[in-house]
C-alpha atoms as a PDB file:
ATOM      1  CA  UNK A   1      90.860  82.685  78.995  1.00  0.00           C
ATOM      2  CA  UNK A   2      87.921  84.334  81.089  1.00  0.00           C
ATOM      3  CA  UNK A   3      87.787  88.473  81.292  1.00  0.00           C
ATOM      4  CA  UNK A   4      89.002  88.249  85.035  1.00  0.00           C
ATOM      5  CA  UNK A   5      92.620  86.452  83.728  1.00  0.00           C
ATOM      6  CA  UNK A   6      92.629  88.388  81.086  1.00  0.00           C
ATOM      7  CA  UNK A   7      95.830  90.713  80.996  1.00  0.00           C
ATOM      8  CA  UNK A   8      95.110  94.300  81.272  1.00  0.00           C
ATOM      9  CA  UNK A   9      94.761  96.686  78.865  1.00  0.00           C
ATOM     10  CA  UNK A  10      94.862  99.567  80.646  1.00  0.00           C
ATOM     11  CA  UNK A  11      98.361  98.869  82.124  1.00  0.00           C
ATOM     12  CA  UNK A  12     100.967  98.025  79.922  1.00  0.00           C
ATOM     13  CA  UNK A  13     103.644  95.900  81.724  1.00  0.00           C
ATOM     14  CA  UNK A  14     106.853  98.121  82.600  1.00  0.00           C
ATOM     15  CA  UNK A  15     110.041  95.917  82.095  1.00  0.00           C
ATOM     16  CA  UNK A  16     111.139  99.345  80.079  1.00  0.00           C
ATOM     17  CA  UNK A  17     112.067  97.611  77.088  1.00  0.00           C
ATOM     18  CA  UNK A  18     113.315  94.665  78.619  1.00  0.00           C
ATOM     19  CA  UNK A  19     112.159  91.127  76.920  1.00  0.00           C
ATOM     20  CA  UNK A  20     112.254  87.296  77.167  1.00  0.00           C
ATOM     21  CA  UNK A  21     115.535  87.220  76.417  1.00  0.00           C
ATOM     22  CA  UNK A  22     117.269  89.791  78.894  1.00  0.00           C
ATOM     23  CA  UNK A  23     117.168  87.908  81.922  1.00  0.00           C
ATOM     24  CA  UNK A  24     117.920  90.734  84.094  1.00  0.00           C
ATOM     25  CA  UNK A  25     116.212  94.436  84.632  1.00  0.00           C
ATOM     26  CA  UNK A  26     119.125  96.502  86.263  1.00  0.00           C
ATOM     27  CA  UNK A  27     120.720  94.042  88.182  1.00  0.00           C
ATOM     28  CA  UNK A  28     117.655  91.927  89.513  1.00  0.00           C
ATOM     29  CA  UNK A  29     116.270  88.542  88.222  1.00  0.00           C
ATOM     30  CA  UNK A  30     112.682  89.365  85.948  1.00  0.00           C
ATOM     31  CA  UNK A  31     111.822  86.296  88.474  1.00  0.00           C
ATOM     32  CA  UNK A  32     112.066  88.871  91.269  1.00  0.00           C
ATOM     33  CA  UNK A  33     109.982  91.575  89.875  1.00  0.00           C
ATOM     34  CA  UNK A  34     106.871  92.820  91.958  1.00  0.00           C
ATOM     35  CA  UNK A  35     103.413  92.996  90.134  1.00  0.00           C
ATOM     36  CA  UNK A  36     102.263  96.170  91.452  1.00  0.00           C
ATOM     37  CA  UNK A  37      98.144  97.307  90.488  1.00  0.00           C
ATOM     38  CA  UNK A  38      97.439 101.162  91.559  1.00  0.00           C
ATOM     39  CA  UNK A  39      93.792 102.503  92.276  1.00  0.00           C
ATOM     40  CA  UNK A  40      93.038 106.141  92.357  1.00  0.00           C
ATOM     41  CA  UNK A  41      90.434 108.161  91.003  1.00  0.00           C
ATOM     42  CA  UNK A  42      92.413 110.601  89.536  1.00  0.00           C
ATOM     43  CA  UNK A  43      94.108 109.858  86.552  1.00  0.00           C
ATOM     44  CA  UNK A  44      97.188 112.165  86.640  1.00  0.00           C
ATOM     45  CA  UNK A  45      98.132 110.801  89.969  1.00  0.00           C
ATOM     46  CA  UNK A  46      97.881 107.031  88.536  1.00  0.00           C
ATOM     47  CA  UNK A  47     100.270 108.438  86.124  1.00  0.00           C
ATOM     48  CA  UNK A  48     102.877 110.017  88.549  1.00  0.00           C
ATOM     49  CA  UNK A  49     102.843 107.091  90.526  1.00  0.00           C
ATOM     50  CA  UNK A  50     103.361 105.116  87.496  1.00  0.00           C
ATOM     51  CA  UNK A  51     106.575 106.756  86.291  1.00  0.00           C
ATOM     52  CA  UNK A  52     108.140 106.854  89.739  1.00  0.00           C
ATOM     53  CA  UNK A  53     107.909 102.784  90.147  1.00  0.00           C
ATOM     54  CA  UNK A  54     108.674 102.432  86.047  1.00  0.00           C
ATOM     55  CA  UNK A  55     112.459 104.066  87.162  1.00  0.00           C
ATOM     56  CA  UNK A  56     113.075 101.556  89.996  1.00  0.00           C
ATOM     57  CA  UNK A  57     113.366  98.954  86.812  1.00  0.00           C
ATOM     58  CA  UNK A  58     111.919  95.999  89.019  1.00  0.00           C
ATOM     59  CA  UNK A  59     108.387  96.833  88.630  1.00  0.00           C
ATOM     60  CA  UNK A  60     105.352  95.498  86.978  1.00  0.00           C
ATOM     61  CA  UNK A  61     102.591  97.366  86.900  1.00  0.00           C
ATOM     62  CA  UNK A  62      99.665  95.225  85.756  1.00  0.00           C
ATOM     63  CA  UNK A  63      96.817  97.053  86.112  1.00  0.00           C
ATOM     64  CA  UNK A  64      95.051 100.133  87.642  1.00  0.00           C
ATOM     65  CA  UNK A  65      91.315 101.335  88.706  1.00  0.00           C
ATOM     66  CA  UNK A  66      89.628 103.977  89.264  1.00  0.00           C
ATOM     67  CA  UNK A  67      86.515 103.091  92.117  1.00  0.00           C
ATOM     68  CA  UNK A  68      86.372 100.374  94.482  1.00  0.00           C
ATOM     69  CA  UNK A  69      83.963  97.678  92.568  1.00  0.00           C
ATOM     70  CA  UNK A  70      86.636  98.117  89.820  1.00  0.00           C
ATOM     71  CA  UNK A  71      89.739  98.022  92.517  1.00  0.00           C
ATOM     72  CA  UNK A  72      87.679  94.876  93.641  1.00  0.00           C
ATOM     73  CA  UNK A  73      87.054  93.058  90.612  1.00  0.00           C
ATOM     74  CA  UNK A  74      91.009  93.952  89.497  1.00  0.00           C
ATOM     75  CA  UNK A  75      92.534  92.417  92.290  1.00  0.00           C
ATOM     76  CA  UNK A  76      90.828  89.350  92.164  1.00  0.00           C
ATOM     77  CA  UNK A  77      91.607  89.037  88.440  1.00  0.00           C
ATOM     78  CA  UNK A  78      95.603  89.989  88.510  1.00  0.00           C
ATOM     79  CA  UNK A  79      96.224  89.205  91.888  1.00  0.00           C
ATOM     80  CA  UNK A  80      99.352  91.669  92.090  1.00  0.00           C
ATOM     81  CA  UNK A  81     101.847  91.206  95.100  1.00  0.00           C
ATOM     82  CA  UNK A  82     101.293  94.657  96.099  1.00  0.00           C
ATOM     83  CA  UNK A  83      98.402  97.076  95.897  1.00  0.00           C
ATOM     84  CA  UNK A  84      98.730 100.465  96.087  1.00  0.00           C
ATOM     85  CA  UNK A  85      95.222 102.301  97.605  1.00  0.00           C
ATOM     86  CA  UNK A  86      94.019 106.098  97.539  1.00  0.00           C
ATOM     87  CA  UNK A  87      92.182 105.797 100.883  1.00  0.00           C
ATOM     88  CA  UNK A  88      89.508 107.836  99.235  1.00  0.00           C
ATOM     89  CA  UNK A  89      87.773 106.887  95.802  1.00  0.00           C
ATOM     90  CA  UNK A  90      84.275 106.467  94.939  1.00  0.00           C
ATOM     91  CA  UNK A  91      82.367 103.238  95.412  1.00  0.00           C
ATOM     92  CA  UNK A  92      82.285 103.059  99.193  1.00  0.00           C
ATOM     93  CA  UNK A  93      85.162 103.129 101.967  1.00  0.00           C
ATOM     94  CA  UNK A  94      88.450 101.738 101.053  1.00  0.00           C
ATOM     95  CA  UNK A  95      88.968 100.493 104.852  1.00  0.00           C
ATOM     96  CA  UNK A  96      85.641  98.862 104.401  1.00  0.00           C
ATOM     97  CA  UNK A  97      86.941  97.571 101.409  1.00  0.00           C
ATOM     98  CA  UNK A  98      90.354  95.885 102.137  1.00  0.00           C
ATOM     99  CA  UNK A  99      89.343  93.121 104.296  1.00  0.00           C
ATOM    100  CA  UNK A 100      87.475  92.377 100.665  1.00  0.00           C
ATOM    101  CA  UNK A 101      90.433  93.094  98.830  1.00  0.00           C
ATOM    102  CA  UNK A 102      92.715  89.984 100.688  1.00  0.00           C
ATOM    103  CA  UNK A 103      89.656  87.967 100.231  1.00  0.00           C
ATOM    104  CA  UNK A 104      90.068  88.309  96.505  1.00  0.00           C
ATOM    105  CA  UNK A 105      93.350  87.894  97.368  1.00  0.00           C
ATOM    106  CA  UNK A 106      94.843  87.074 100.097  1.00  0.00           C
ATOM    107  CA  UNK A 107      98.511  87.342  98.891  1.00  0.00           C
ATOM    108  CA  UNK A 108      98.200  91.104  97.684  1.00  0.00           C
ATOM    109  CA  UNK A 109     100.129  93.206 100.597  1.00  0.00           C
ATOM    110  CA  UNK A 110      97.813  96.720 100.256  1.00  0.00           C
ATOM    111  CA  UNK A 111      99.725 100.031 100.605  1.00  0.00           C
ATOM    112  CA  UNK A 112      97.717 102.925 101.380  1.00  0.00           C
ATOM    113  CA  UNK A 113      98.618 106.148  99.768  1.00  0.00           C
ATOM    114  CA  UNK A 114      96.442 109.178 101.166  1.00  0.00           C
ATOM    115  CA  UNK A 115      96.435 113.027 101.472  1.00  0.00           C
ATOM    116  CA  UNK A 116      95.142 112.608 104.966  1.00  0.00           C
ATOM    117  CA  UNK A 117      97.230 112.370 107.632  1.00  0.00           C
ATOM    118  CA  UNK A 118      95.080 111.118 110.666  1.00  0.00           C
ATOM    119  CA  UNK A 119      96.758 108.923 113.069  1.00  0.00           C
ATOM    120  CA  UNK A 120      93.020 107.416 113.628  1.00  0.00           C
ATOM    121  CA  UNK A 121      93.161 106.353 109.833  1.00  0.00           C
ATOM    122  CA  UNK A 122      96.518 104.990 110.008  1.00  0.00           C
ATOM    123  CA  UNK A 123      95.894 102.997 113.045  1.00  0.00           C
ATOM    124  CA  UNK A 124      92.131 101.790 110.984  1.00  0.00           C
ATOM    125  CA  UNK A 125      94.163 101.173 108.028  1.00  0.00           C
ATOM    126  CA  UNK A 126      96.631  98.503 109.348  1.00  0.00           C
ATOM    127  CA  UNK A 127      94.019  97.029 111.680  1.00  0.00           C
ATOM    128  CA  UNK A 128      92.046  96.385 108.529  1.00  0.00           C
ATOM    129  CA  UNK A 129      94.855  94.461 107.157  1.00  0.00           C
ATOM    130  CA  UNK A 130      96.650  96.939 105.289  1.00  0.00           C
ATOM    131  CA  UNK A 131     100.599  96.490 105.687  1.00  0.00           C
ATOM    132  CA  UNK A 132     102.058 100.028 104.653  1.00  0.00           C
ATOM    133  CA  UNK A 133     100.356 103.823 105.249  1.00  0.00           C
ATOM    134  CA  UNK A 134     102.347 106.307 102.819  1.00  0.00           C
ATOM    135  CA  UNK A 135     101.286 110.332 102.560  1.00  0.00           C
ATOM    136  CA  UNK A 136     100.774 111.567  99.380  1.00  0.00           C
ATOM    137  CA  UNK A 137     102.966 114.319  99.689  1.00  0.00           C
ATOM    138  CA  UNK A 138     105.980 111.975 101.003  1.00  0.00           C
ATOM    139  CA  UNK A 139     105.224 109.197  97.763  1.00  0.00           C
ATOM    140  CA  UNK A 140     108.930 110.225  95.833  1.00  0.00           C
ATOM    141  CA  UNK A 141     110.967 109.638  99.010  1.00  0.00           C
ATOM    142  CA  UNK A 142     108.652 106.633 100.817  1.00  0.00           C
ATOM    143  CA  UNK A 143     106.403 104.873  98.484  1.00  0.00           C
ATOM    144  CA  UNK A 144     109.175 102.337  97.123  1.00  0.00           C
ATOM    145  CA  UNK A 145     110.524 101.462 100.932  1.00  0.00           C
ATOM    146  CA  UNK A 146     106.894 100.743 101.653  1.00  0.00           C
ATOM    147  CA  UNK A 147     106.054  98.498  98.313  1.00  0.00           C
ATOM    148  CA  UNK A 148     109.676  96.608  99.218  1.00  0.00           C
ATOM    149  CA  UNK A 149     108.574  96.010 103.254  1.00  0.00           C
ATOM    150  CA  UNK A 150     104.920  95.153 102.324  1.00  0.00           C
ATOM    151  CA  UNK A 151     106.166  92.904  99.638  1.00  0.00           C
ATOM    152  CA  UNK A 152     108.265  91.320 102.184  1.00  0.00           C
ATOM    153  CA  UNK A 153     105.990  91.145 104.908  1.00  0.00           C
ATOM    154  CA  UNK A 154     106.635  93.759 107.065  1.00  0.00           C
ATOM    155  CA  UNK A 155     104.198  97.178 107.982  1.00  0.00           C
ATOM    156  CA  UNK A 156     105.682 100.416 107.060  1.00  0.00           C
ATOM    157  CA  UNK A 157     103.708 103.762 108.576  1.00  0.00           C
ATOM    158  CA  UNK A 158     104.667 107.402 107.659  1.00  0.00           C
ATOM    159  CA  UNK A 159     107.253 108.407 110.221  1.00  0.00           C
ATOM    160  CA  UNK A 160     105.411 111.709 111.114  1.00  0.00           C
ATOM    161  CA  UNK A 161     102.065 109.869 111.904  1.00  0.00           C
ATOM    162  CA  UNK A 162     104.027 107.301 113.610  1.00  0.00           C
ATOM    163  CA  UNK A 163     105.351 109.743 116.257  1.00  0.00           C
ATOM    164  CA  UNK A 164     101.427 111.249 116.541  1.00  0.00           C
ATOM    165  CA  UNK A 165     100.558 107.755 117.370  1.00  0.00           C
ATOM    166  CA  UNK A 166     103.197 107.599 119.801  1.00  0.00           C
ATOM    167  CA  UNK A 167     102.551 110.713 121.607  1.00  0.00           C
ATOM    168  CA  UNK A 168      98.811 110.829 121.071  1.00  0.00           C
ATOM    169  CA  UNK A 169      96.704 110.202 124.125  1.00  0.00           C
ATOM    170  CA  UNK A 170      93.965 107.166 124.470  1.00  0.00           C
ATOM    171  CA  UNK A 171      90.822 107.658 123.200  1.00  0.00           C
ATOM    172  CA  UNK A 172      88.160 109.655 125.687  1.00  0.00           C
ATOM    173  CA  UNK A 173      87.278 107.504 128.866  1.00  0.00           C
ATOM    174  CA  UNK A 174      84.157 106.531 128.649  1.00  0.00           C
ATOM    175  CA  UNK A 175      83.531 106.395 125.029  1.00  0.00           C
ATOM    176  CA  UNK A 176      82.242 103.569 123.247  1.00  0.00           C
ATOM    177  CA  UNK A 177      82.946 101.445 120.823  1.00  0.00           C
ATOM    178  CA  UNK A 178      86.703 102.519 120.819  1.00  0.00           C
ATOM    179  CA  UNK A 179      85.589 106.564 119.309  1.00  0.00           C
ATOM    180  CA  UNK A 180      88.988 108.448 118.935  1.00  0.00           C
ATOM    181  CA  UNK A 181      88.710 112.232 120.227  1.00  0.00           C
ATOM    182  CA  UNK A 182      88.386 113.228 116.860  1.00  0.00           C
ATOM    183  CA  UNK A 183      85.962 110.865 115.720  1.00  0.00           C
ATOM    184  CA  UNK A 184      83.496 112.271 118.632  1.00  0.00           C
ATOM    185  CA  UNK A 185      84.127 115.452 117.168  1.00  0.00           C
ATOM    186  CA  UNK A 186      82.813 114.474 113.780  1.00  0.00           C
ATOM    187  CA  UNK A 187      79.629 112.683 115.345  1.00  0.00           C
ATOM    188  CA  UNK A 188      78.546 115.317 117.479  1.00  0.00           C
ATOM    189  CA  UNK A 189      77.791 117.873 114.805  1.00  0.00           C
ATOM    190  CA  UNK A 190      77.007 115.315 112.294  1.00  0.00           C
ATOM    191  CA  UNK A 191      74.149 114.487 114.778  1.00  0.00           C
ATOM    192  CA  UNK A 192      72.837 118.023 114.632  1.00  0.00           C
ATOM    193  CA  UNK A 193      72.462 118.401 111.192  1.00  0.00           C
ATOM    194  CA  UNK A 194      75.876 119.652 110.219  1.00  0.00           C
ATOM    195  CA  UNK A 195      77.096 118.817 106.689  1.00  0.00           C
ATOM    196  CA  UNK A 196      80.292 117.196 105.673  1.00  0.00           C
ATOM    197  CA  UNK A 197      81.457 120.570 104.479  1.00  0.00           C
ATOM    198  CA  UNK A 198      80.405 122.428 107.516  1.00  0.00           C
ATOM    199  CA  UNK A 199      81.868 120.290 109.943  1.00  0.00           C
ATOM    200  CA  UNK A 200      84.931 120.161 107.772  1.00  0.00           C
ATOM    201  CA  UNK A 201      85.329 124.522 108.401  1.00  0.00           C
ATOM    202  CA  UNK A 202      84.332 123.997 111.901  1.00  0.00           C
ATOM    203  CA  UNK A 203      87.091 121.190 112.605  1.00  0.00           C
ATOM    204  CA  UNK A 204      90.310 122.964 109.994  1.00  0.00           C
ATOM    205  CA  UNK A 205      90.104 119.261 108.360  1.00  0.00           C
ATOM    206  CA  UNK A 206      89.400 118.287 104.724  1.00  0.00           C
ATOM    207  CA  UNK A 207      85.989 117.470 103.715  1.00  0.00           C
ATOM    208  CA  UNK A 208      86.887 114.023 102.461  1.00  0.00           C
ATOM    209  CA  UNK A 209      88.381 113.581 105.872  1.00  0.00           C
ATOM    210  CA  UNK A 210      85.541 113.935 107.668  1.00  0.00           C
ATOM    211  CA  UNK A 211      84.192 111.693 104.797  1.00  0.00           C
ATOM    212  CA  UNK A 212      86.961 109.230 105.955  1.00  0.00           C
ATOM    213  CA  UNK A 213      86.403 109.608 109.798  1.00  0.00           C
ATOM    214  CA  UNK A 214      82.315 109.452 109.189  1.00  0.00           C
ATOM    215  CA  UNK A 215      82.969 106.001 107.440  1.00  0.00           C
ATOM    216  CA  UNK A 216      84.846 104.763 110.154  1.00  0.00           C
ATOM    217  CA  UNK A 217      81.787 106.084 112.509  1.00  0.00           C
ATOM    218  CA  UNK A 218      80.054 103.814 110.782  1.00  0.00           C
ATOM    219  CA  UNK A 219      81.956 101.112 110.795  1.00  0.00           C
ATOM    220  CA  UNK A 220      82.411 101.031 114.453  1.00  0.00           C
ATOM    221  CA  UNK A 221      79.128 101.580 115.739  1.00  0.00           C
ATOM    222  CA  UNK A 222      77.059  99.614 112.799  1.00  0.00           C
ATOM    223  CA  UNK A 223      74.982 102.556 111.602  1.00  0.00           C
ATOM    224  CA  UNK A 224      75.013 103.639 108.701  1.00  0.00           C
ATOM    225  CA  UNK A 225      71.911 106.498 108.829  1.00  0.00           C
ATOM    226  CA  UNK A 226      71.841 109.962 110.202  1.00  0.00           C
ATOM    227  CA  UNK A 227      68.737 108.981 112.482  1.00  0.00           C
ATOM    228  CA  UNK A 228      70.242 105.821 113.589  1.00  0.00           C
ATOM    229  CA  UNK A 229      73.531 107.776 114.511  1.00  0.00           C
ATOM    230  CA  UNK A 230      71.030 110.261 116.341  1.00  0.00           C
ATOM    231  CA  UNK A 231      69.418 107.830 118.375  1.00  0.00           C
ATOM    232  CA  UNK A 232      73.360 106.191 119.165  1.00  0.00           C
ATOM    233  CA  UNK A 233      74.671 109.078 120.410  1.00  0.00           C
ATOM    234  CA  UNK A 234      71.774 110.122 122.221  1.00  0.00           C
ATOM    235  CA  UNK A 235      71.758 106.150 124.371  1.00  0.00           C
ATOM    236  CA  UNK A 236      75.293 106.799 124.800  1.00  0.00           C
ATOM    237  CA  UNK A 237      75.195 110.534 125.707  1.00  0.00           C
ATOM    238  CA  UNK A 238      77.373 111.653 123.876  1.00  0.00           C
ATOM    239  CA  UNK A 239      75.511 115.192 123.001  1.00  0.00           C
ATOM    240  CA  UNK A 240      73.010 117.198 125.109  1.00  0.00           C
ATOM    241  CA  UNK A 241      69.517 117.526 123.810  1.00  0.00           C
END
């Protein structure tokens, strides 16, 4: 048995007591249950998130991580019908990282599960490949209707951002490769100088989601330096000089 098959240590399986011989965890087959991995960085959520799927009694959780090379390696190794994925953890972008993710395993359906509630990183989410966007702060009431449509196949977005996608205007005319509104609002002070921080006071946002939006910056436009983003916005004229 190589390390990568290799069950899990650091997730215990949760059949809550149920064995080989109870063919049944509160009314569903053990044939039906859903392997489930989570990846967060912060421990104490892993665990919350943990004992909320544990009391649906259909659940396996088979493993969890804390980065993205470990998120990564994890998937690849358990191959769990659903991921759940803290848009932010260290390592790199997780929308950089999930069309790597159904590489290693293209059978996982990915649910996001974020504090950020960006209509821009919903929409970059699910064109990634992700099937389900969840907010944090809605995980008790929506997290298990978005593990049971992903599992089955179908995309599942947080109502609220939903109807901001729905009433939210194109992106600006004229701006290239597909910038959002808020994206160009990121760039421009970005381009000056401005720190994540700053930019994040400027804008009322969280820092980590002008960490998210600057990621996506990237992504689009293929730079990943503060002088190469300069000299892009500067060709595209997108700030005065």
């Amino acid at each position: 048995m190589t390390p990568e098959t290799a069950y899990d240590q650091s997730a215990s399986p949760s059949t809550n007591g149920t064995g080989p011989q109870d063919p049944s965890v509160i009314g569903r087959s053990l044939d039906l249950a859903a392997t489930i991995m989570l990846a967060d960085d912060h421990r104490l959520v892993r665990s919350a998130l943990r004992s909320v799927l544990e009391s649906e009694g259909w659940v396996d959780i088979v493993a969890e991580a804390a980065d993205i090379e470990e998120t990564v390696h994890k998937v690849r190794g358990h191959k769990p019908d659903v991921l759940v994925l803290d848009l932010n953890m260290p390592g790199g972008s997780s929308l950089e990282a999930i069309p790597h993710l159904l590489d290693a395993s293209p059978g996982t359906a990915i649910v996001v599960l974020t504090i950020e509630n960006e209509p821009e990183l919903a929409r970059a989410a699910l064109r990634a490949g992700a099937s389900a966007f969840v907010l944090k702060e809605a995980a008790d009431t929506e997290l298990i209707d978005a593990i049971q449509a992903a599992r089955n196949g179908h995309a599942y977005l947080n109502p609220q951002l939903g109807a901001q996608i729905a009433a939210e205007p194109p992106a600006e005319p004229g701006a290239p490769d597909h910038l959002t509104e808020r994206q160009l609002e990121v760039l421009r002070p970005l381009v000056f100088g401005y720190t994540n921080s700053e930019i994040a006071d400027q804008l009322g946002i969280a820092e980590r989601t002008v960490e998210s939006h600057r990621a996506h910056i990237q992504q689009k436009t293929h730079h990943k330096s503060r002088a190469d983003l300069v000299a892009y916005a500067r060709d595209h004229r997108l700030v005065d000089y």
